[in-house]
N, C-alpha and C. Protein backbone atom coordinates (compact mmCIF):
# COMPACT_ATOMS: atom_id res chain seq x y z
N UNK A 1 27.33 23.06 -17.46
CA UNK A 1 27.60 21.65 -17.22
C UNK A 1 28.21 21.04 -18.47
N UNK A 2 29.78 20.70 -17.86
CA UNK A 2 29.85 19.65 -19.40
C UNK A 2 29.26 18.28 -20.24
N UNK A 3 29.38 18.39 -21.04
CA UNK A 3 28.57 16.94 -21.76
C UNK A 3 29.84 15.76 -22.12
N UNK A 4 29.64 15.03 -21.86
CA UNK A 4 30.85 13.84 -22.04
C UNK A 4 30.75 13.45 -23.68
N UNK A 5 31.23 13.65 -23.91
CA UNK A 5 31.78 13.08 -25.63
C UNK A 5 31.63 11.64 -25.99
N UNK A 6 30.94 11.71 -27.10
CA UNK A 6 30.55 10.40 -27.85
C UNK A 6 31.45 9.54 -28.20
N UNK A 7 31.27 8.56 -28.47
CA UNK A 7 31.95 7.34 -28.68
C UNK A 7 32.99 7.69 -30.04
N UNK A 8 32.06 8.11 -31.26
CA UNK A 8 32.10 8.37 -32.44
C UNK A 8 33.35 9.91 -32.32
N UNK A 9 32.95 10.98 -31.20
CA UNK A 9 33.89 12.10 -31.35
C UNK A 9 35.24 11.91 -30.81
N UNK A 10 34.92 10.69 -29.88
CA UNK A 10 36.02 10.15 -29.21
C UNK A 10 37.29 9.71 -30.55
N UNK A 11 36.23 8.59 -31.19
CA UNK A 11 37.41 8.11 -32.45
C UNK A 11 38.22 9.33 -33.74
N UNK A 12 37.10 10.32 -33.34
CA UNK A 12 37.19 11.05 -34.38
C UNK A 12 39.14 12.12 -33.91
N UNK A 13 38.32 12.36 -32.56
CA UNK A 13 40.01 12.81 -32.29
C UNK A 13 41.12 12.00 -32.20
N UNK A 14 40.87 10.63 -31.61
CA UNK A 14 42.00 9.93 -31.81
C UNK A 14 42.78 9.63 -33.52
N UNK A 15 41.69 9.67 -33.99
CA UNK A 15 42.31 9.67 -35.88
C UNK A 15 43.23 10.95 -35.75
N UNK A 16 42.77 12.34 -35.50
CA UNK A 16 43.58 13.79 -36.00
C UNK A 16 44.43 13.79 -35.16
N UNK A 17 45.01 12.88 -34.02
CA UNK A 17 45.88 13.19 -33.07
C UNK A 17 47.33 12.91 -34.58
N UNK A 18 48.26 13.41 -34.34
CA UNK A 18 49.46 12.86 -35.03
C UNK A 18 49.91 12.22 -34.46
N UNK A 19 50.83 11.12 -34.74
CA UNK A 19 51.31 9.85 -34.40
C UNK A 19 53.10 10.22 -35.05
N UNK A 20 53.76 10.21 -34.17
CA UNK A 20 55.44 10.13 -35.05
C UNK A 20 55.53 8.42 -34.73
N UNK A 21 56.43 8.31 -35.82
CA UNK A 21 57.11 7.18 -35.62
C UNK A 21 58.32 7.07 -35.96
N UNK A 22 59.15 6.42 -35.90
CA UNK A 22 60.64 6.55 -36.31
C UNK A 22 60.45 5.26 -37.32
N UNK A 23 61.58 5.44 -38.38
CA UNK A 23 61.47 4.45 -39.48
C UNK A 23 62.67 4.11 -38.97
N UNK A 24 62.92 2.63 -39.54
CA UNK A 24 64.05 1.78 -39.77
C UNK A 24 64.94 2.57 -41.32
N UNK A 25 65.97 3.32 -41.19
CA UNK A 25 66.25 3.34 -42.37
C UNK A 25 66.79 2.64 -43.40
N UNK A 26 67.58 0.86 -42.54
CA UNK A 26 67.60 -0.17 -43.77
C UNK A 26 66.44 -1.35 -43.15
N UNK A 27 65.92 -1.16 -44.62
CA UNK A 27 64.36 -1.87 -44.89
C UNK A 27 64.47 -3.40 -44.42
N UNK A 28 64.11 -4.27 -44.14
CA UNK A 28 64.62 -5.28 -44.18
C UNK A 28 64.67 -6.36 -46.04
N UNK A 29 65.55 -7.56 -45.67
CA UNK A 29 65.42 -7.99 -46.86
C UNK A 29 64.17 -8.68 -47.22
N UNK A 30 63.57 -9.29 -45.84
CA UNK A 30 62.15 -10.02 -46.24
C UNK A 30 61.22 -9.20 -46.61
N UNK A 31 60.75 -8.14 -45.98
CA UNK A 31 59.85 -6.94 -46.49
C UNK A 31 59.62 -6.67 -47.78
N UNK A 32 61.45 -6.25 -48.21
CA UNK A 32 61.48 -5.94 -49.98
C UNK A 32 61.20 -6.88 -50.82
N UNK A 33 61.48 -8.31 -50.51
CA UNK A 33 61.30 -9.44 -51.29
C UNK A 33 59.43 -9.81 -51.33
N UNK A 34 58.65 -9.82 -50.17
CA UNK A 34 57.39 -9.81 -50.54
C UNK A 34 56.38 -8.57 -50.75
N UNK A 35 57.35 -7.21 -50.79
CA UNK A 35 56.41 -5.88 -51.54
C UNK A 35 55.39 -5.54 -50.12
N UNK A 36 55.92 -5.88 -48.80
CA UNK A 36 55.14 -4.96 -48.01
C UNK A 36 56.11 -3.91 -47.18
N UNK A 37 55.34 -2.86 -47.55
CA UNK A 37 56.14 -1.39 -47.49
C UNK A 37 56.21 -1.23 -45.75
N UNK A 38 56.46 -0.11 -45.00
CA UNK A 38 56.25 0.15 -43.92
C UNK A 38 54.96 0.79 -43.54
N UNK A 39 54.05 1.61 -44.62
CA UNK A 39 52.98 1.98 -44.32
C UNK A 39 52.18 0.99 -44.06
N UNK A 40 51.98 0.10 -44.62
CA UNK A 40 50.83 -0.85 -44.53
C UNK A 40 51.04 -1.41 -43.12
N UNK A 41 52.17 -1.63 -42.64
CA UNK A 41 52.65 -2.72 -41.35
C UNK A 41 51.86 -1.83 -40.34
N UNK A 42 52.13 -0.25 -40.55
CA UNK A 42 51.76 0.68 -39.62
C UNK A 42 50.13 0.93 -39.64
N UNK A 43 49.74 0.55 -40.76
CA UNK A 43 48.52 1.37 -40.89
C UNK A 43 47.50 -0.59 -40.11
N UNK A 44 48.05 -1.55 -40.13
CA UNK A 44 47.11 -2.59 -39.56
C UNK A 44 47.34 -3.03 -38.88
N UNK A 45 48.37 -2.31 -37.83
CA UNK A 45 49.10 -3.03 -36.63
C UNK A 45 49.38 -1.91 -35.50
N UNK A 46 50.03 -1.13 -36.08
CA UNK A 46 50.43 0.07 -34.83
C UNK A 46 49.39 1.40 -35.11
N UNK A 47 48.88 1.59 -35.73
CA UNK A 47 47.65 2.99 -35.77
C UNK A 47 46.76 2.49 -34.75
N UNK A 48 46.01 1.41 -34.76
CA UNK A 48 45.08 1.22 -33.69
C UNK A 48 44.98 0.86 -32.26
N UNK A 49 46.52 0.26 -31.87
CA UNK A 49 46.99 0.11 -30.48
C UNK A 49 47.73 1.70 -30.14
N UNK A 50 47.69 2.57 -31.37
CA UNK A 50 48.40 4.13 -30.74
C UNK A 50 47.11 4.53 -30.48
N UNK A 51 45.89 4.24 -31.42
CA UNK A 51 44.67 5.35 -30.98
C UNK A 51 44.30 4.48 -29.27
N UNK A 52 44.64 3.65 -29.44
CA UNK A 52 44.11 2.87 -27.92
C UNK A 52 44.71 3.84 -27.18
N UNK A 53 46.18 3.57 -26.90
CA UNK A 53 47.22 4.42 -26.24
C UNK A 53 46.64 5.31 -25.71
N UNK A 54 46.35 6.65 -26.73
CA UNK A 54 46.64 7.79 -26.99
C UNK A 54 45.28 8.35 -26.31
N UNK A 55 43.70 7.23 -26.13
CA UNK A 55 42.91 7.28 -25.71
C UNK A 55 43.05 7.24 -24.30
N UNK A 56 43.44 6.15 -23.82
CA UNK A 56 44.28 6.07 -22.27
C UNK A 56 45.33 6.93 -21.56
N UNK A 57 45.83 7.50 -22.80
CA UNK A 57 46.86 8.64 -21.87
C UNK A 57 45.82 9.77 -20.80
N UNK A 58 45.59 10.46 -21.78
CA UNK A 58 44.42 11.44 -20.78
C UNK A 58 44.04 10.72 -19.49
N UNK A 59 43.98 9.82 -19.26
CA UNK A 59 43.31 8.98 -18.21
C UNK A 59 44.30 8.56 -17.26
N UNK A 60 45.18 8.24 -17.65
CA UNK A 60 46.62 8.07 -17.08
C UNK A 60 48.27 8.55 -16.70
N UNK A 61 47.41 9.80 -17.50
CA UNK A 61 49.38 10.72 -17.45
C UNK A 61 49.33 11.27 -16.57
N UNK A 62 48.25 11.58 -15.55
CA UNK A 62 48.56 12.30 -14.73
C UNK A 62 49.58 11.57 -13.39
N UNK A 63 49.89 12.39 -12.83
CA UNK A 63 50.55 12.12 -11.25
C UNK A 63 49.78 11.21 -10.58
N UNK A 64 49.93 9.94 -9.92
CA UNK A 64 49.08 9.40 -9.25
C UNK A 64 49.41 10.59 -7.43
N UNK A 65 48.10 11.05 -7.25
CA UNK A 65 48.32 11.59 -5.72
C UNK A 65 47.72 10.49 -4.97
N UNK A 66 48.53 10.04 -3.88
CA UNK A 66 48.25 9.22 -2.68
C UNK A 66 48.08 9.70 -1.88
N UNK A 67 47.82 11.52 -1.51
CA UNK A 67 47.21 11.91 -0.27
C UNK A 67 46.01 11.96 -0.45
N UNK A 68 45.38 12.25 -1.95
CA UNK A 68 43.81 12.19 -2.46
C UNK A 68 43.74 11.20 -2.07
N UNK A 69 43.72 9.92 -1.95
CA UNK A 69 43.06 8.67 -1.77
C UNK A 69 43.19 8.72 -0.11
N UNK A 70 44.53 9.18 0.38
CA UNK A 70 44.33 9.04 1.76
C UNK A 70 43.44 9.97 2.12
N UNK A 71 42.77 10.81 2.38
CA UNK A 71 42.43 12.02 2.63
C UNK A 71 40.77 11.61 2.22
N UNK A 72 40.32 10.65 1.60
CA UNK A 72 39.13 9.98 0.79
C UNK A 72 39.24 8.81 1.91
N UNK A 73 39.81 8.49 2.19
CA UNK A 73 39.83 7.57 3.34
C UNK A 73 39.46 8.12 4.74
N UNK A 74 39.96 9.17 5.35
CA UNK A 74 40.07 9.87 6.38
C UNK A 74 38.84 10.36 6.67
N UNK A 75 38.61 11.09 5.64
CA UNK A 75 37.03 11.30 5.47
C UNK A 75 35.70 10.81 5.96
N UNK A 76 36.01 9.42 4.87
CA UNK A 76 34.99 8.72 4.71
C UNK A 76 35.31 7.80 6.48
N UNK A 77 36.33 7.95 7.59
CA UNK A 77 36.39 7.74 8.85
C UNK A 77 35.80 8.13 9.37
N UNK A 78 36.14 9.42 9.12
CA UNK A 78 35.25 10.06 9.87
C UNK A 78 33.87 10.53 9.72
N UNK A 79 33.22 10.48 8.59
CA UNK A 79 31.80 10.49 8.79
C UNK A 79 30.89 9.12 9.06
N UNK A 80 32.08 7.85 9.33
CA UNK A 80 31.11 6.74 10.09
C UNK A 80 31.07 7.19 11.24
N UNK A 81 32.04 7.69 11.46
CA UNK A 81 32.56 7.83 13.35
C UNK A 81 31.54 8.78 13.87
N UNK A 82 31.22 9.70 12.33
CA UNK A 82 30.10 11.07 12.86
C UNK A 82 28.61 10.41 12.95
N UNK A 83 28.18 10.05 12.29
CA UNK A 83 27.20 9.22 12.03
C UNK A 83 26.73 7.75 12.80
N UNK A 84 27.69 7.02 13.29
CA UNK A 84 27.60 6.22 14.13
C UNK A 84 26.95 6.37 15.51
N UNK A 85 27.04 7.24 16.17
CA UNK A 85 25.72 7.07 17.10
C UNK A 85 24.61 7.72 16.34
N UNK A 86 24.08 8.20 14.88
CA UNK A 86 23.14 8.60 14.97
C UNK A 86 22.54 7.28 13.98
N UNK A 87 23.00 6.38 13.77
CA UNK A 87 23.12 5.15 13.15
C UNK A 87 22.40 3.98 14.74
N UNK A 88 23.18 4.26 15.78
CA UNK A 88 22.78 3.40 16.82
C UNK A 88 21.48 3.88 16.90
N UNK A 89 21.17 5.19 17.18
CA UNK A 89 19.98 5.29 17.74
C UNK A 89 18.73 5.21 16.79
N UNK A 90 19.21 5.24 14.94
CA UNK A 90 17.90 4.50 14.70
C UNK A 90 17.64 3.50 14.93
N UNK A 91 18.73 2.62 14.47
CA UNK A 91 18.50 1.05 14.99
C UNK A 91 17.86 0.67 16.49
N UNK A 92 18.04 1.72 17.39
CA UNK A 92 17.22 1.41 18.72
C UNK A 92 15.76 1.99 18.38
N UNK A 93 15.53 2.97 17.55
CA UNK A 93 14.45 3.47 17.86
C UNK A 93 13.81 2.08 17.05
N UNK A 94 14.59 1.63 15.62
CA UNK A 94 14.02 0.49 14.72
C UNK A 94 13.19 -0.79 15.65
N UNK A 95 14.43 -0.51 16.44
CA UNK A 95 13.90 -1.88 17.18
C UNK A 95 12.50 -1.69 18.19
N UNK A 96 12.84 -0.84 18.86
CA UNK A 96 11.67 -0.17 19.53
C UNK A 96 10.62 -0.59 18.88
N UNK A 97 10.43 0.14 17.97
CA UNK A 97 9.25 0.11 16.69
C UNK A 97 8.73 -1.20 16.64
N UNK A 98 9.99 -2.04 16.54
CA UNK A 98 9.09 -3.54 15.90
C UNK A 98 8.66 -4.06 16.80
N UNK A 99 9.18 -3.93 18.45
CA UNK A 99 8.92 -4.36 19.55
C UNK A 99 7.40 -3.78 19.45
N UNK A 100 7.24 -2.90 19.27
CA UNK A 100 6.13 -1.91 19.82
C UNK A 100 4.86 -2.85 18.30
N UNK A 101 5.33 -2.90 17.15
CA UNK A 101 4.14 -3.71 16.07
C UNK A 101 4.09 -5.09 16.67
N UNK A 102 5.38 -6.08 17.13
CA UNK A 102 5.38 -7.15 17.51
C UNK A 102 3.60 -7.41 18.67
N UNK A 103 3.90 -5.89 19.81
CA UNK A 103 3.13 -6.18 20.72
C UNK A 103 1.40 -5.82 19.87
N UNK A 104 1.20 -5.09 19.06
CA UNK A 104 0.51 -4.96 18.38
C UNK A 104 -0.27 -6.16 17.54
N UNK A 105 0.64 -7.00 17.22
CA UNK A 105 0.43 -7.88 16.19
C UNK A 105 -0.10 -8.75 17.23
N UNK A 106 0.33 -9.20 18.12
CA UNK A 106 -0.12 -10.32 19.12
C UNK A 106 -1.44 -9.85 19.53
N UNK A 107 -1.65 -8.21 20.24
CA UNK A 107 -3.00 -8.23 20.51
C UNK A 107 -4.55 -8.94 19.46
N UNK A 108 -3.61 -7.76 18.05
CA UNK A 108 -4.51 -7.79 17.27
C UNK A 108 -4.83 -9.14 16.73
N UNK A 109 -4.22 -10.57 17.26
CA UNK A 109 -4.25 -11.84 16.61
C UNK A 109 -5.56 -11.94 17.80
N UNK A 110 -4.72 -12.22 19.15
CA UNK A 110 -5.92 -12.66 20.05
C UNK A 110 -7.41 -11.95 20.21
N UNK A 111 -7.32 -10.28 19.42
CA UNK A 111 -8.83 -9.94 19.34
C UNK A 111 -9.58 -10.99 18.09
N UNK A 112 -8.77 -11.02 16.80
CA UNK A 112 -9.69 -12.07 15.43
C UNK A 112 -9.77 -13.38 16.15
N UNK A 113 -8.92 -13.78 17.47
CA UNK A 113 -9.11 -14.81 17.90
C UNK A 113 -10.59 -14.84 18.51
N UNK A 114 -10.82 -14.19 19.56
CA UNK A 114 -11.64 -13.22 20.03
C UNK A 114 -13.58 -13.54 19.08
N UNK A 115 -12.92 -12.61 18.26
CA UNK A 115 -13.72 -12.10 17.14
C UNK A 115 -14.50 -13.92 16.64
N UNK A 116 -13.79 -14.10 16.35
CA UNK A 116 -14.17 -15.64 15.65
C UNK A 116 -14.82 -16.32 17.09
N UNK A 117 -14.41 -16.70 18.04
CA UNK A 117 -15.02 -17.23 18.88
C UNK A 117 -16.36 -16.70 19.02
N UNK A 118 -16.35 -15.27 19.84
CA UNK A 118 -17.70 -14.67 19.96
C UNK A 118 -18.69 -15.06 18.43
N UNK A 119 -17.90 -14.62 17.55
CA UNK A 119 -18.96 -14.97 16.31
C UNK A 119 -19.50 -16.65 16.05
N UNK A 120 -18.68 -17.41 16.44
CA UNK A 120 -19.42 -18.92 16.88
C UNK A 120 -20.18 -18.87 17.75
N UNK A 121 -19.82 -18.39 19.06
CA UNK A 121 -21.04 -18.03 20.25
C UNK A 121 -22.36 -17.41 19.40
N UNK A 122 -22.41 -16.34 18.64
CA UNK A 122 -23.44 -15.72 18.37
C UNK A 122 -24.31 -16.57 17.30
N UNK A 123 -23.62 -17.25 16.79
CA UNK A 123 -24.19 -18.34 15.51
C UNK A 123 -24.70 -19.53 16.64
N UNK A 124 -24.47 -20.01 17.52
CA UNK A 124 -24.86 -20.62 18.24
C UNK A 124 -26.15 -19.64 18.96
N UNK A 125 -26.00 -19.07 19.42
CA UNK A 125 -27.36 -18.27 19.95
C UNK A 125 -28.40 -17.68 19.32
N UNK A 126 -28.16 -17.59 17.88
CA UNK A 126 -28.93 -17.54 16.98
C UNK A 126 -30.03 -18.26 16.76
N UNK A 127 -29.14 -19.67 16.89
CA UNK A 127 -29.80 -20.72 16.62
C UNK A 127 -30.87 -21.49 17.58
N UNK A 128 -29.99 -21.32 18.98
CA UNK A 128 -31.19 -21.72 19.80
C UNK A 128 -31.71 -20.19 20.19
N UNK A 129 -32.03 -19.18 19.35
CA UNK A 129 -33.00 -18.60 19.27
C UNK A 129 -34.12 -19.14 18.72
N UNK A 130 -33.72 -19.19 17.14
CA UNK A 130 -34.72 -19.90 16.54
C UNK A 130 -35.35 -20.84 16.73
N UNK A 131 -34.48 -21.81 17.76
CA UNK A 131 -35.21 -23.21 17.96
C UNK A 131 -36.36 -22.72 19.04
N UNK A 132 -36.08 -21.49 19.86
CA UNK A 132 -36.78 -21.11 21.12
C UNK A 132 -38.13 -20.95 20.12
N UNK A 133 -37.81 -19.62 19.19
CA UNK A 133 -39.49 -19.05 18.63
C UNK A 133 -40.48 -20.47 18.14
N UNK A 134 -39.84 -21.33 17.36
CA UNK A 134 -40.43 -22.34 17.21
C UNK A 134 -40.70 -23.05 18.14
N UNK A 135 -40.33 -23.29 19.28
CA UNK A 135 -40.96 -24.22 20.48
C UNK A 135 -42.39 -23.26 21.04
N UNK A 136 -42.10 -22.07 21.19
CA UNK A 136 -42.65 -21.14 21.66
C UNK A 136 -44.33 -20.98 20.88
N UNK A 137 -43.96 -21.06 19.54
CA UNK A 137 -45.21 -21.14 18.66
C UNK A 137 -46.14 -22.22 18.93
N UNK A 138 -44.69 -23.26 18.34
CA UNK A 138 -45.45 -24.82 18.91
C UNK A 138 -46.52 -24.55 20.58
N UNK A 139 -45.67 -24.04 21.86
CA UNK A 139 -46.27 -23.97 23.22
C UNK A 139 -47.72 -23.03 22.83
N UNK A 140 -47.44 -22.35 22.33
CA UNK A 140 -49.39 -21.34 21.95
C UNK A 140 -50.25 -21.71 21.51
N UNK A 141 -49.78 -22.71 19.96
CA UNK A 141 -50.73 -23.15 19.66
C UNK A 141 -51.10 -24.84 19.96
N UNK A 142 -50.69 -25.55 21.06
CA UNK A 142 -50.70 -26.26 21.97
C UNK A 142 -52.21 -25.81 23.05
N UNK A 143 -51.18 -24.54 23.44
CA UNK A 143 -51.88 -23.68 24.87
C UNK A 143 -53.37 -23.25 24.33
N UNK A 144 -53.57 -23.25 22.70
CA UNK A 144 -54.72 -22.57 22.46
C UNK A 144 -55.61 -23.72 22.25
N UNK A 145 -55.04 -25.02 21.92
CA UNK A 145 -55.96 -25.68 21.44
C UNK A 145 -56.25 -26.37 23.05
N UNK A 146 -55.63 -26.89 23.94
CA UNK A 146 -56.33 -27.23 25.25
C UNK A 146 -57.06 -25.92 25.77
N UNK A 147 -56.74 -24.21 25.43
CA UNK A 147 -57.92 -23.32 25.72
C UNK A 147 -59.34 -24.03 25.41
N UNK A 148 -58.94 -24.42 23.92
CA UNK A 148 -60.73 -24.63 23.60
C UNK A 148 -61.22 -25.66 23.51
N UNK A 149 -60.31 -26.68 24.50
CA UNK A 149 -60.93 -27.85 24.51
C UNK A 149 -61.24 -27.97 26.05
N UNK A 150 -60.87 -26.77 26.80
CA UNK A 150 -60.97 -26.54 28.51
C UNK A 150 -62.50 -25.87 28.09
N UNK A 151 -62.60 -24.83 26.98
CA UNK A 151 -64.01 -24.18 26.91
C UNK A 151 -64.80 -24.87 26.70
N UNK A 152 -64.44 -25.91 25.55
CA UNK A 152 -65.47 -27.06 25.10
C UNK A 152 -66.05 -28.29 26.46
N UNK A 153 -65.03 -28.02 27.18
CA UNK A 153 -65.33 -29.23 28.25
C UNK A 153 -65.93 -28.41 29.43
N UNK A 154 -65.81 -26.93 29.42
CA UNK A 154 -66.34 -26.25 30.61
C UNK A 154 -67.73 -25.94 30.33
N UNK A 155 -68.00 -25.64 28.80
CA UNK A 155 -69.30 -25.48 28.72
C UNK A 155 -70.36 -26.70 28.62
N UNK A 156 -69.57 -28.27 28.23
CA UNK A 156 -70.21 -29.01 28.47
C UNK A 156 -70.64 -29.69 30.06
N UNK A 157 -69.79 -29.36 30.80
CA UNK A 157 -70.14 -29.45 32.13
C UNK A 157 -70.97 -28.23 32.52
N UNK A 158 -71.18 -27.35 32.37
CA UNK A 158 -72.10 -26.40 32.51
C UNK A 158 -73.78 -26.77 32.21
N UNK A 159 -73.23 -27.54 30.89
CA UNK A 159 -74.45 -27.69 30.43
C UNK A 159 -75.24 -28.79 31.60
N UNK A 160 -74.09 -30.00 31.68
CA UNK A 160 -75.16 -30.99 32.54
C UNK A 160 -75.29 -30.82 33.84
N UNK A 161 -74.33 -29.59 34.51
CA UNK A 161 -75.29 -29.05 35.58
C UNK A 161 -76.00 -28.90 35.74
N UNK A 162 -76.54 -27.77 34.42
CA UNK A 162 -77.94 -27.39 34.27
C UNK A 162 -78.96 -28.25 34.14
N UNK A 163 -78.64 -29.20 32.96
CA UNK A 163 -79.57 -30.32 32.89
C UNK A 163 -79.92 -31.21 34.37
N UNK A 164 -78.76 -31.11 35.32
CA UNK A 164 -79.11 -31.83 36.34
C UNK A 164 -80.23 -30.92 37.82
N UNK A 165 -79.82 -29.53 37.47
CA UNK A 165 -80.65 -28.72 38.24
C UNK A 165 -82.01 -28.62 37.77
N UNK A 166 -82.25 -28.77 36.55
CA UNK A 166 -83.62 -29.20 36.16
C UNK A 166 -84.10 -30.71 36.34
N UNK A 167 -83.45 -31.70 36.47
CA UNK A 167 -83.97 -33.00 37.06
C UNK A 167 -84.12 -33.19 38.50
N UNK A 168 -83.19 -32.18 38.99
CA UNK A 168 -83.24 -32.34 40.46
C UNK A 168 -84.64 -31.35 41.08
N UNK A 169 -84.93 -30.09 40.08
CA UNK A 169 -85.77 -29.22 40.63
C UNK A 169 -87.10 -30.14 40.10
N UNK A 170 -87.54 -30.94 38.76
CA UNK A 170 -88.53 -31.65 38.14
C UNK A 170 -88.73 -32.69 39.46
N UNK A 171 -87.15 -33.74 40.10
CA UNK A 171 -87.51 -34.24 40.84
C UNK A 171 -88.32 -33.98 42.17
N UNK A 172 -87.64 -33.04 42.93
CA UNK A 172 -87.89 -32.20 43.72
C UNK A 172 -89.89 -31.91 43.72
N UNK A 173 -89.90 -31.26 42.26
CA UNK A 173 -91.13 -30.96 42.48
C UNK A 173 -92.41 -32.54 42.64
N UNK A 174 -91.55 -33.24 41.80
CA UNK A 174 -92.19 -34.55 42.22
C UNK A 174 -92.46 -34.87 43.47
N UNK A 175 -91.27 -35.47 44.03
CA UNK A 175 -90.96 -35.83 45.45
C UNK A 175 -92.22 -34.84 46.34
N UNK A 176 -91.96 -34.02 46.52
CA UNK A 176 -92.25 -32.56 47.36
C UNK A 176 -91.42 -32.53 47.94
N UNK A 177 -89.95 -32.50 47.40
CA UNK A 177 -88.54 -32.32 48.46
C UNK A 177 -87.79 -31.07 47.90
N UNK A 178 -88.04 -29.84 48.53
CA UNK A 178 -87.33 -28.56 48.05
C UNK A 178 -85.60 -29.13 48.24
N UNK A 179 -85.15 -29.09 47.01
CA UNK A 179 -83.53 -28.94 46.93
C UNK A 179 -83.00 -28.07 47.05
N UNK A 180 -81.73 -27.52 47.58
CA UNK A 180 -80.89 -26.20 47.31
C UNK A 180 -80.34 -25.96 46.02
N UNK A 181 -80.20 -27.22 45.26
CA UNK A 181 -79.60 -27.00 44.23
C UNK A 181 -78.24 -26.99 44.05
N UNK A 182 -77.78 -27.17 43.18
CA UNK A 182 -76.06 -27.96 42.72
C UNK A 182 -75.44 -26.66 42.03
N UNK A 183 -76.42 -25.78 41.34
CA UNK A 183 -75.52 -24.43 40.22
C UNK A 183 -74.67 -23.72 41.08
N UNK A 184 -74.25 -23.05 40.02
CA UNK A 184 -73.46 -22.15 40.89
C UNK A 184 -73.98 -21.09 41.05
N UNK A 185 -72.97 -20.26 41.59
CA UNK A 185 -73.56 -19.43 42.55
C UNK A 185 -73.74 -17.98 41.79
């Protein structure tokens, strides 16, 4: 593989290239009168637009070919032309695709839709859960305390049955009137 040449090796050959030039062989009179020679004119004026040159030739001397460019054209025709239905059919399958996430995306909105509702429903049922156990507690210990105020009132009626089956049997024996009696059974 070649390596492309440095900036620096670049200048370096353009310096060793030789340069001809043709001299004027009568000098002019203004030149001789202010002491500037022809080297100097050459060496700060035409040496560095020749290394330009001389850099650009390589790049430019050749033949321009216009069937290379046509033929780079032709080409590049024909591999849209080759490629073009296989170009359509990603773009259909592309589309497909997004059709196919589009329908995706909608489900998956109306399930978090979904999702969030039921989860308000359940925060709601939670709650009149809780309100239930607490009514529920409240109803027992309600239910327990009329228990023992039904026991307290059953055994006090018990009692003045009794007390009354003994006034009635005391009476009784007074009287001389046998009673059947009021107890139970």
């Amino acid at each position: 593989m070649e390596r492309r040449a440095t900036r620096k090796e670049k200048e370096k050959a353009i310096i060793t290239k030789e340069v001809t030039l043709e001299r004027n062989p009568v000098p002019s009179a203004k030149a001789k009168s202010e002491g500037i020679n022809d080297g100097d004119v050459l060496c700060e004026q035409v040496i560095p637009l020749l290394r330009y040159l001389n850099s650009k030739l390589e790049k430019y001397a050749g033949p321009t070919n216009v069937g290379f460019y046509m033929e780079l054209v032709r080409n590049r025709m024909r591999v849209k032309a080759a490629t073009a239905p296989a170009v359509v059919e990603k773009k259909k399958q592309l589309w497909e695709t997004e059709v196919k996430y589009e329908v995706l995306r909608k489900r998956l909105s109306e399930e978090v839709e979904l999702e969030k509702f039921s989860e308000k429903g359940c925060e709601s049922l939670r709650a009149d859960i809780k309100f239930i156990r607490c009514a529920t507690v409240n109803l027992r210990d309600r239910l327990e305390a009329y228990r023992v105020a039904l026991n307290e009132e059953s055994r006090r009626v018990d009692e003045l049955i009794t007390d009354l089956e003994k006034k009635d049997q005391t009476h009784a024996a007074k009287g001389g009137i046998k009673s059947k009696g009021f107890g139970r059974v």
